[in-house]
N, C-alpha and C. Protein backbone atom coordinates (compact mmCIF):
# COMPACT_ATOMS: atom_id res chain seq x y z
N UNK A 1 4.30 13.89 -6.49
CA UNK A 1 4.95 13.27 -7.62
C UNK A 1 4.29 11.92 -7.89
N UNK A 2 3.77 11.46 -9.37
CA UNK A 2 3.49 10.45 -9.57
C UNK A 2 4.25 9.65 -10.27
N UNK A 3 4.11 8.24 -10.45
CA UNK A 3 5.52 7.49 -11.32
C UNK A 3 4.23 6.59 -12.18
N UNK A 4 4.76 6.09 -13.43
CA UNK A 4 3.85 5.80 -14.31
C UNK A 4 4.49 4.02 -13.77
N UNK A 5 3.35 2.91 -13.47
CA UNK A 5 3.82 1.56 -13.79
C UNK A 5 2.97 0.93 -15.19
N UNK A 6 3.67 0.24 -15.75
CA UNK A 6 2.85 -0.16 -17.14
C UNK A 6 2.00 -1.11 -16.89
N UNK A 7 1.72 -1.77 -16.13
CA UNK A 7 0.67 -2.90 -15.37
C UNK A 7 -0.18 -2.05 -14.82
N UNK A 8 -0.14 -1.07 -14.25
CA UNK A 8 -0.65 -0.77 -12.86
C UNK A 8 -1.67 0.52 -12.78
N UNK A 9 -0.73 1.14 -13.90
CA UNK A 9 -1.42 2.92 -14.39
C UNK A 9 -0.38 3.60 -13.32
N UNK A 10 -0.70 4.85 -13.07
CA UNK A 10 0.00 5.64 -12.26
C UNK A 10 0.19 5.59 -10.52
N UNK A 11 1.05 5.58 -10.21
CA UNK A 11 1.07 5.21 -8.93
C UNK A 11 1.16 6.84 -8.15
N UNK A 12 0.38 7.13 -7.58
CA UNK A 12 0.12 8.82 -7.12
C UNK A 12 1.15 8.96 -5.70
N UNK A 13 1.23 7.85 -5.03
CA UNK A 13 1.75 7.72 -3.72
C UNK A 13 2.10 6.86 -3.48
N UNK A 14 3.86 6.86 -2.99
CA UNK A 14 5.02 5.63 -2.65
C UNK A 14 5.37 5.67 -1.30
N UNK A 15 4.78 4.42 -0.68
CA UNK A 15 5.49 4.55 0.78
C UNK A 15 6.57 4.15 0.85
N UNK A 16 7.63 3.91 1.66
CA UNK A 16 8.70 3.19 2.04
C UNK A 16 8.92 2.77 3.52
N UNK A 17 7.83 1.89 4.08
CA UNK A 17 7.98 1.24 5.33
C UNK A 17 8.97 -0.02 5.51
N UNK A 18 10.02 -0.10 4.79
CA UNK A 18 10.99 -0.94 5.09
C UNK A 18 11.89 -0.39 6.40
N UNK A 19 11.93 -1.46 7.13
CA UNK A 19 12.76 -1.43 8.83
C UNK A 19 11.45 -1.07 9.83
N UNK A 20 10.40 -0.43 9.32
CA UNK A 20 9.27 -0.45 10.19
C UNK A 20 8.70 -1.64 11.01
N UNK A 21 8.01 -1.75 12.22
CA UNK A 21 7.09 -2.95 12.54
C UNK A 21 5.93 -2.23 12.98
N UNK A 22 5.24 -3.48 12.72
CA UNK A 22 3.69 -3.35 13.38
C UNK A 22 3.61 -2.26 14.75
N UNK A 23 2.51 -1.49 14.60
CA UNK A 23 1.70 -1.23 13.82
C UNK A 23 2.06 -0.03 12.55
N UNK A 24 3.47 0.31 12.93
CA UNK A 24 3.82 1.35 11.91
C UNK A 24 3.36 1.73 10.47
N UNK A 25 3.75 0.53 10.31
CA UNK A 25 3.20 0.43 7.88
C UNK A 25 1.92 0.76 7.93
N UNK A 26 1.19 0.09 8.79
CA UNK A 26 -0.63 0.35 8.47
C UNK A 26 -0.90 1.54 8.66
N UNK A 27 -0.09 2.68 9.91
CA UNK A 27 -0.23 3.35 10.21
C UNK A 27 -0.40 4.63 9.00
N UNK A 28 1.08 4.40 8.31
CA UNK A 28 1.71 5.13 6.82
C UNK A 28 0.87 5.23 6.28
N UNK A 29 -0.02 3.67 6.12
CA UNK A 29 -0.71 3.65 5.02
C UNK A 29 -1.83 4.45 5.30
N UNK A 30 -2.91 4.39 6.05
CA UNK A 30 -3.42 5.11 6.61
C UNK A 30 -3.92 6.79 6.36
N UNK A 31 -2.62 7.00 6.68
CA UNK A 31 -2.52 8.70 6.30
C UNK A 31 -2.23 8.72 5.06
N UNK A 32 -1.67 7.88 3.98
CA UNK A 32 -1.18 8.14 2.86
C UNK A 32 -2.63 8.39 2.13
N UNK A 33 -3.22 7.08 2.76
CA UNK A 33 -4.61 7.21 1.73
C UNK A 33 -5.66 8.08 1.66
N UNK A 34 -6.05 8.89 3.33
CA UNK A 34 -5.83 10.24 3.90
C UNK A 34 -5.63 11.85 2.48
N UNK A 35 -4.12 11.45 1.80
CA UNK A 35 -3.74 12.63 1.32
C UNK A 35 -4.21 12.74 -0.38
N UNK A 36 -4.83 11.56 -0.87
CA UNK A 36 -4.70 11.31 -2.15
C UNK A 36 -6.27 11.48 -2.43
N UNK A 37 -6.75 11.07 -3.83
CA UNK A 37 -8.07 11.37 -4.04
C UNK A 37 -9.01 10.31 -4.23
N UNK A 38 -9.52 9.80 -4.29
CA UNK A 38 -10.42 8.20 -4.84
C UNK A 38 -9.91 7.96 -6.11
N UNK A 39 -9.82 6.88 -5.88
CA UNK A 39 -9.41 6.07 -7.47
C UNK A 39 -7.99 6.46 -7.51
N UNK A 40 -7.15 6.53 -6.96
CA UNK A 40 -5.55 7.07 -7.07
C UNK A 40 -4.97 5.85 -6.53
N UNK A 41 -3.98 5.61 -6.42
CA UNK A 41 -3.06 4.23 -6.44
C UNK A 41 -2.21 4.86 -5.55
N UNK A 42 -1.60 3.77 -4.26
CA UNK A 42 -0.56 3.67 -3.51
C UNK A 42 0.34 2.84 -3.51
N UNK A 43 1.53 2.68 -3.89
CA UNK A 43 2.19 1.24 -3.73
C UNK A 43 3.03 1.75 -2.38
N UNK A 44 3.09 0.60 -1.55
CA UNK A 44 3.81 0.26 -0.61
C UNK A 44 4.94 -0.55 -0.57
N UNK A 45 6.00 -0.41 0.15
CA UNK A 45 7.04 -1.56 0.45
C UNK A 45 7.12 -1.63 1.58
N UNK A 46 7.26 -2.63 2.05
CA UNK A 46 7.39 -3.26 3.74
C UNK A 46 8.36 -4.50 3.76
N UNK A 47 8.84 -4.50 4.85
CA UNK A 47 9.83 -5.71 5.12
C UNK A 47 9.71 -6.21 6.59
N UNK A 48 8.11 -5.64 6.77
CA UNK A 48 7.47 -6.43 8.38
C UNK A 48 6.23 -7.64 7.69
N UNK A 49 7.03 -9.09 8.45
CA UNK A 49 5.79 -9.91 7.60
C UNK A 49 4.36 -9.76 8.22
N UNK A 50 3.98 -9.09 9.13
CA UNK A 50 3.05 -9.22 9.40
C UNK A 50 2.14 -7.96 8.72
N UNK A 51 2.41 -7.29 7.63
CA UNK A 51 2.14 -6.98 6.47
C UNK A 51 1.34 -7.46 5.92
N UNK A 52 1.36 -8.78 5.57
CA UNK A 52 0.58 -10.04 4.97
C UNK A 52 -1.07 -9.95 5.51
N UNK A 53 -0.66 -10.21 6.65
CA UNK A 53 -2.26 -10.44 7.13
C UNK A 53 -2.43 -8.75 7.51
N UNK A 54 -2.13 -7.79 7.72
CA UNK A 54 -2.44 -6.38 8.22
C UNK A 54 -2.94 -5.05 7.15
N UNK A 55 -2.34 -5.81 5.74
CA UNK A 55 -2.59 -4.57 4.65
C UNK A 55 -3.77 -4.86 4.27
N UNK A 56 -4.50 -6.47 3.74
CA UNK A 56 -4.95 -6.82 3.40
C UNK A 56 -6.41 -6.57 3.96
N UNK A 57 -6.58 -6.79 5.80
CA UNK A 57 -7.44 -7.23 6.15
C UNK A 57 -8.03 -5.16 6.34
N UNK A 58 -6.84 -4.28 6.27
CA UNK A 58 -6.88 -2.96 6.49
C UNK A 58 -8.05 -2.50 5.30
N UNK A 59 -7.43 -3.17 4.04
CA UNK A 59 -8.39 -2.68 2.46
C UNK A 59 -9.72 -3.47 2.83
N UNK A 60 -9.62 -4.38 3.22
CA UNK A 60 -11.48 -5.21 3.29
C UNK A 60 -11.88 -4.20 4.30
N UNK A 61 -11.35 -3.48 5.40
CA UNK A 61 -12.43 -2.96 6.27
C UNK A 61 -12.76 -1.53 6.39
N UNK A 62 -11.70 -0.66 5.33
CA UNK A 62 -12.28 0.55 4.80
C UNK A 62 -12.34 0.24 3.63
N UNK A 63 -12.51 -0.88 3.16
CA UNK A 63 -13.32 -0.56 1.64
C UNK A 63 -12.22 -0.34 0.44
N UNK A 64 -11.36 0.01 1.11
CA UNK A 64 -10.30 0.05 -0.32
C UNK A 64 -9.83 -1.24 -1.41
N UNK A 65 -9.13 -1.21 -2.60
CA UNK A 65 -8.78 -2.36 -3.21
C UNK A 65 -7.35 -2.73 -3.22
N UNK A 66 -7.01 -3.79 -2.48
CA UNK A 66 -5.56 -4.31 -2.86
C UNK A 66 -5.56 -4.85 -4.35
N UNK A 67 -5.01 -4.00 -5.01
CA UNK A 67 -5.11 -4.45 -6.34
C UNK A 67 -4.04 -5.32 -6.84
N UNK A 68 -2.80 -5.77 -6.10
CA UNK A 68 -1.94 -6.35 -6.34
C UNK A 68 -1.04 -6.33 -4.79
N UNK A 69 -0.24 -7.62 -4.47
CA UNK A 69 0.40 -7.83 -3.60
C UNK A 69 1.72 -8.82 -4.10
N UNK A 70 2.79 -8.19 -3.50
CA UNK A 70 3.96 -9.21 -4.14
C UNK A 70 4.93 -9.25 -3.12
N UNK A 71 5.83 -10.31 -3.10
CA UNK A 71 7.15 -10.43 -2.09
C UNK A 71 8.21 -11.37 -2.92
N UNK A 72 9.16 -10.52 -2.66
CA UNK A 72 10.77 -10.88 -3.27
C UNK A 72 11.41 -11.00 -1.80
N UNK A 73 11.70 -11.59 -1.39
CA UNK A 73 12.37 -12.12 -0.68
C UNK A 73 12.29 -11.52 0.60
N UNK A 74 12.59 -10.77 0.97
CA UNK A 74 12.40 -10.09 2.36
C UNK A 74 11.27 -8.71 2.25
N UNK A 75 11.12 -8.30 0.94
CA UNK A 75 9.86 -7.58 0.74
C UNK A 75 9.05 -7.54 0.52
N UNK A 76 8.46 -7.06 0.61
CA UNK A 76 6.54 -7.08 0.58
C UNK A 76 6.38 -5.40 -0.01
N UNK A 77 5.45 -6.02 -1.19
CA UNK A 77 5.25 -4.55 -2.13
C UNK A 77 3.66 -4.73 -2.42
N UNK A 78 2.99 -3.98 -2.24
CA UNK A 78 1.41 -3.94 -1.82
C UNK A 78 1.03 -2.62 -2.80
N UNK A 79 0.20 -2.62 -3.66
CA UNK A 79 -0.48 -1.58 -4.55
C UNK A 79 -1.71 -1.23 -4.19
N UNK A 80 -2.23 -0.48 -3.48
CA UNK A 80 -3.95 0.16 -2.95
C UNK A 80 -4.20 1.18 -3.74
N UNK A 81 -5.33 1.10 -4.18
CA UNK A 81 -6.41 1.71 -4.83
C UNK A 81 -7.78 2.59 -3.86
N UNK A 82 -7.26 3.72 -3.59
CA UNK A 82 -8.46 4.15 -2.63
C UNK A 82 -9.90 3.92 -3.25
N UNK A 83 -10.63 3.96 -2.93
CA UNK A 83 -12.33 3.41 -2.80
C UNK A 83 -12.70 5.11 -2.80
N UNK A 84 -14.06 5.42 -3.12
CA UNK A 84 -14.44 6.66 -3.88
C UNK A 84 -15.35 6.98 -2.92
């Protein structure tokens, strides 16, 4: 199932790692990016801060694009772009 964001284009794959900790979310993410095709979009939610430094440094070292990162208050919502 994909969900359309008007910023963003289509988001192909939604995680929901909220109540997770390290190393769990990276883990999600991981396989999520695993199931999808290049150039397809993941948004994530997390509510582990160490998120911050772990999603980020995850996309610089396979190559993928954090194309957007945001936090509302106790969440952390992360948009990846698999790499081709």
């Amino acid at each position: 199932m994909s969900v359309r964001n008007e910023s963003l284009g289509t988001i192909h794959k939604a995680l929901d790692a909220r109540g997770l900790v390290c190393p769990e979310p990276v883990m999600l993410l991981h396989r999520a990016v695993r199931e999808i095709a290049a150039g397809e979009l993941i948004e994530m939610i997390a509510t582990d801060p160490s998120t911050e430094r772990d999603v980020p440094k995850f996309c610089l070292f396979l190559g993928h694009e954090l194309v957007l990162e945001e936090r509302d208050g106790e969440e952390y919502r992360y948009y990846i772009r698999k790499s081709g």
